[in-house]
Protein backbone atom coordinates (compact mmCIF):
# COMPACT_ATOMS: atom_id res chain seq x y z
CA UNK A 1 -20.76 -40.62 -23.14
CA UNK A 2 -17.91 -38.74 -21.16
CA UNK A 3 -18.05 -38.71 -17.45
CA UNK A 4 -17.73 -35.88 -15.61
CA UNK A 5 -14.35 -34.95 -14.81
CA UNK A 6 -14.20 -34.58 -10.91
CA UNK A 7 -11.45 -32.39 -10.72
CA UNK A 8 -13.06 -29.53 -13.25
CA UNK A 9 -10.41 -26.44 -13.51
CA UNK A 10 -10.88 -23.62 -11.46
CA UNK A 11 -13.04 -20.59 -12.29
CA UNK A 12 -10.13 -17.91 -12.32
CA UNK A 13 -12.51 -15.34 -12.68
CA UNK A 14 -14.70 -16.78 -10.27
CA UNK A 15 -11.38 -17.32 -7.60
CA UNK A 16 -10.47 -13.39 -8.49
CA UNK A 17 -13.66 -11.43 -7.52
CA UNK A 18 -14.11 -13.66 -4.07
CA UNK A 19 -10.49 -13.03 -2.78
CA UNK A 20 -10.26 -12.40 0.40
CA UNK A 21 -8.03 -9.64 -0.49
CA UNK A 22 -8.56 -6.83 -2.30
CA UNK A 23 -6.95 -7.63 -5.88
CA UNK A 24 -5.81 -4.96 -8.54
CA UNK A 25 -4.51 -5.65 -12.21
CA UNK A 26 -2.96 -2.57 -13.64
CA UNK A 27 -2.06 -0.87 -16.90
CA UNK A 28 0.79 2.17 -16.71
CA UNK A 29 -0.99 3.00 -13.66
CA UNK A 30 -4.25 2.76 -14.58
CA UNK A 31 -6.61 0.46 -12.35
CA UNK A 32 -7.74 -2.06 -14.98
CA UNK A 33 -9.90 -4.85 -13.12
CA UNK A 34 -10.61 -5.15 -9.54
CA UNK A 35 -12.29 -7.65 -7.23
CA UNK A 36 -15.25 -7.26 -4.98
CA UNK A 37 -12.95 -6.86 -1.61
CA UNK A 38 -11.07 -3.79 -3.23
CA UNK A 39 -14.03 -2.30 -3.55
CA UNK A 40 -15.40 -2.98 -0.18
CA UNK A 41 -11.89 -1.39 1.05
CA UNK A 42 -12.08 1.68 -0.23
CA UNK A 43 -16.04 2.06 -0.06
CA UNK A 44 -15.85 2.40 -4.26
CA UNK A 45 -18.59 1.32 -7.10
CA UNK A 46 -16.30 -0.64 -9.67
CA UNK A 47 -17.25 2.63 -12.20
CA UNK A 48 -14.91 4.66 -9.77
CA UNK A 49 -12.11 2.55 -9.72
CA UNK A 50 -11.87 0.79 -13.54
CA UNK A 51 -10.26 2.76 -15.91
CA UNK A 52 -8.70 5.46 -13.03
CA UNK A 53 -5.16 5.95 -11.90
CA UNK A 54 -4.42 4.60 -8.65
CA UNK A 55 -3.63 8.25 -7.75
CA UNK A 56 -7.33 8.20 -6.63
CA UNK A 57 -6.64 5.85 -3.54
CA UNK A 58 -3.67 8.06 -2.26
CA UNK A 59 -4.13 10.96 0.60
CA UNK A 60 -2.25 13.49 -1.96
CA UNK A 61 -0.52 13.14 -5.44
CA UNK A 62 2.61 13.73 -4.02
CA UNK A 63 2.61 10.42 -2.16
CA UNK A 64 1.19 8.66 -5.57
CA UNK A 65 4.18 10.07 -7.73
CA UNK A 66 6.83 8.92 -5.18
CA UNK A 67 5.53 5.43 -4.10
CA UNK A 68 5.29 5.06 -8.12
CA UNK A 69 9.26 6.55 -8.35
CA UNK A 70 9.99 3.88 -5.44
CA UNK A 71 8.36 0.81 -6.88
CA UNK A 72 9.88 1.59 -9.77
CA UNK A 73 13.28 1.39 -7.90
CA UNK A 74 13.10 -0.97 -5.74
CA UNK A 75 11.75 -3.88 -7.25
CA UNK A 76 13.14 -7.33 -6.85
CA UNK A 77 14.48 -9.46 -10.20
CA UNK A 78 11.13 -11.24 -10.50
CA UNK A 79 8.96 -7.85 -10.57
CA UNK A 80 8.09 -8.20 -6.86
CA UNK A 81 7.26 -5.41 -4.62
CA UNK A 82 5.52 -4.81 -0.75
CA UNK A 83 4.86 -2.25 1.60
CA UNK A 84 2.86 -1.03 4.17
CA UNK A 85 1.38 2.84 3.42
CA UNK A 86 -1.59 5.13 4.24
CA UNK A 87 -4.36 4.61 1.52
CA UNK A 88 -7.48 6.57 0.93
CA UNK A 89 -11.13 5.34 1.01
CA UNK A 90 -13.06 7.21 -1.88
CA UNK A 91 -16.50 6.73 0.19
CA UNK A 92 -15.49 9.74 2.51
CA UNK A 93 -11.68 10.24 2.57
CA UNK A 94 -10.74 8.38 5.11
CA UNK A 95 -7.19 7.49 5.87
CA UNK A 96 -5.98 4.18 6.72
CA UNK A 97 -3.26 2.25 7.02
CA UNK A 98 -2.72 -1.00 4.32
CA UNK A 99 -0.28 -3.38 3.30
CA UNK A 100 0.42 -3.43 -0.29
CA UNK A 101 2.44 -6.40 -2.40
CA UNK A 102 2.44 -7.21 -6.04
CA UNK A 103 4.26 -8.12 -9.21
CA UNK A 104 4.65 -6.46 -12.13
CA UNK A 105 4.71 -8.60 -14.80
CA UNK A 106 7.16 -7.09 -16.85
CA UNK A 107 10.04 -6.06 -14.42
CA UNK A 108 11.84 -4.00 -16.96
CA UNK A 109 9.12 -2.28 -17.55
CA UNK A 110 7.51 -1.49 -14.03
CA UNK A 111 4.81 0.61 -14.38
CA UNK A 112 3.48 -1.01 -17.73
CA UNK A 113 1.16 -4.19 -16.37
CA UNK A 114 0.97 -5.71 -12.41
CA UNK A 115 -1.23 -7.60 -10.33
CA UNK A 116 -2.01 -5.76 -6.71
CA UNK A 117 -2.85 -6.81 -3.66
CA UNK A 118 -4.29 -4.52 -0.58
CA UNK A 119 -4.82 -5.75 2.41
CA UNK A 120 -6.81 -3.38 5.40
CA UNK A 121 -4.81 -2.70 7.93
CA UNK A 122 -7.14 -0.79 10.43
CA UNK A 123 -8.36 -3.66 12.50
CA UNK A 124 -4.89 -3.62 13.72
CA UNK A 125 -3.64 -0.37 13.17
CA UNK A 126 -6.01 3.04 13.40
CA UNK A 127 -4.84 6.00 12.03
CA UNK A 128 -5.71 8.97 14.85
CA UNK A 129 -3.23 11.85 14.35
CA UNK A 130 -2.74 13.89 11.38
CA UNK A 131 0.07 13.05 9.70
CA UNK A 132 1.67 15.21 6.95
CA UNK A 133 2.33 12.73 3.66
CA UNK A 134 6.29 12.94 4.44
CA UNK A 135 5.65 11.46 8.31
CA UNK A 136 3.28 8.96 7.14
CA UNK A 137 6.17 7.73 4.84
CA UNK A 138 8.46 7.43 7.15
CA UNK A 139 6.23 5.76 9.52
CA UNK A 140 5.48 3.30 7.56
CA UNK A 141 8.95 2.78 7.07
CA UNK A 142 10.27 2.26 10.52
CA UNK A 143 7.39 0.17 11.64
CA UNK A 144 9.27 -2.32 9.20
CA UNK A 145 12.07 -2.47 11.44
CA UNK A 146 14.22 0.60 9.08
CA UNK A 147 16.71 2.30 10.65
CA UNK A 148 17.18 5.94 9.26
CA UNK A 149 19.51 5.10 7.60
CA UNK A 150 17.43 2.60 5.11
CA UNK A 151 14.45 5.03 5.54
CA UNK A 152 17.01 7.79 4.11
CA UNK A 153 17.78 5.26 1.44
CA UNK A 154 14.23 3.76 0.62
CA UNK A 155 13.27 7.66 -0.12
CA UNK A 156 16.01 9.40 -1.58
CA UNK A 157 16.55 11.71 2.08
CA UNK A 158 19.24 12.24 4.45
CA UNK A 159 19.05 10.01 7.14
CA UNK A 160 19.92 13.33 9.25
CA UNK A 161 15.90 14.56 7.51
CA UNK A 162 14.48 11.13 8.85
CA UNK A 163 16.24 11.80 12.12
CA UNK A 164 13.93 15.40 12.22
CA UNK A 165 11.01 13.73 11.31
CA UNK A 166 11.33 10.48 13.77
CA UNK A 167 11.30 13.85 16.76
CA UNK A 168 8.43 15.27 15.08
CA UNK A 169 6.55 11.76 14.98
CA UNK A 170 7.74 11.55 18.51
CA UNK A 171 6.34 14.25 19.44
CA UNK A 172 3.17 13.66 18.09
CA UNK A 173 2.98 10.01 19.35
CA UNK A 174 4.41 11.27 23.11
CA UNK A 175 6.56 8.10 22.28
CA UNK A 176 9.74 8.31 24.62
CA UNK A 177 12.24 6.40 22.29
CA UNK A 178 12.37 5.00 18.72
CA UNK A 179 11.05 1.74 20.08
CA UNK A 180 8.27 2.77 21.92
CA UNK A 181 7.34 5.46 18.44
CA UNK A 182 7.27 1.93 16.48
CA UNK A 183 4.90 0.21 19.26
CA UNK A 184 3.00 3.09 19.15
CA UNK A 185 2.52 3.06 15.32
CA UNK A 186 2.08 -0.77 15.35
CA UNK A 187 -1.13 -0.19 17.87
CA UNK A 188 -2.83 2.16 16.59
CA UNK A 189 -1.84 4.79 19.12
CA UNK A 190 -0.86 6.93 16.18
């Protein structure tokens, strides 16, 4: 008779759905498995998220068709990708901010299959003023430390355009100074 063996392989799908991250695998787009915390995050039945584009989880298309342009871009040579963005919660709308990292698993081919992870941000981070889908970009941008310069890069803009709408975040934020705009963003006071 065979004994046991006492280090049995791990349950993968088991180790998927209790991540304590929302997790994401991905066909040209399309939303093809997700774990129990992804659904949590954006207040989804698994019926509303399998089989949907992620277009769903973003405030407007727009954003969707340009974060898919930049991930497309900017991905590093082993299909790797990560950034912070506002995300939508299906249960209600609600806009928050979350990081986002993952891997597509054919870097030539981007869009074609990945594994995504989404982190909730909002603990640390509350979304409070309206944002249009251009300022939110940007500020997600330059609470990573990017000068206009590499926000003007990472999106295809003028860094003289990122300049405007720094002032206009500025404005909104009452920040003083670039710094204190970032601080601001980083605390929720945004």
């Amino acid at each position: 008779m065979a004994t046991p063996d006492p280090h049995p392989a791990p349950d993968h799908r088991s180790a998927f759905e209790h991540a304590p991250i929302g997790l994401v695998l991905s066909r040209q787009r399309q939303m093809v498995d997700c774990n129990r915390e992804l659904l949590a995050m954006f207040r989804a039945q698994r019926d509303e998220i399998v089989g949907r584009s992620f277009e769903i989880l973003y405030p407007t298309a727009a954003e969707f068709e340009r974060t898919g342009q930049r991930i497309a871009a900017q991905l590093d040579a082993q299909g790797r990708y990560a950034d912070e963005r506002v995300m939508k919660r299906l249960g209600g709308g609600e806009l928050f901010w979350c990081h986002v990292s993952g891997r597509a698993l054919n870097p030539s081919e981007p869009h074609s299959e990945g594994i995504w992870a989404f982190e909730d941000l909002s603990a640390q981070r509350v979304l409070t003023l309206a944002l249009t889908p251009r300022e939110r970009e940007i500020a997600a941008l330059l609470v990573e430390g990017l000068s206009s310069k590499a926000v003007g890069r990472h999106l295809a803009i003028s860094p003289r355009t990122v300049d405007v709408y720094r002032a206009r975040l500025m404005r909104k934020t009452g920040a003083a100074s670039a710094a204190e705009l970032v601080k601001r963003l980083l605390s929720g006071q945004a």
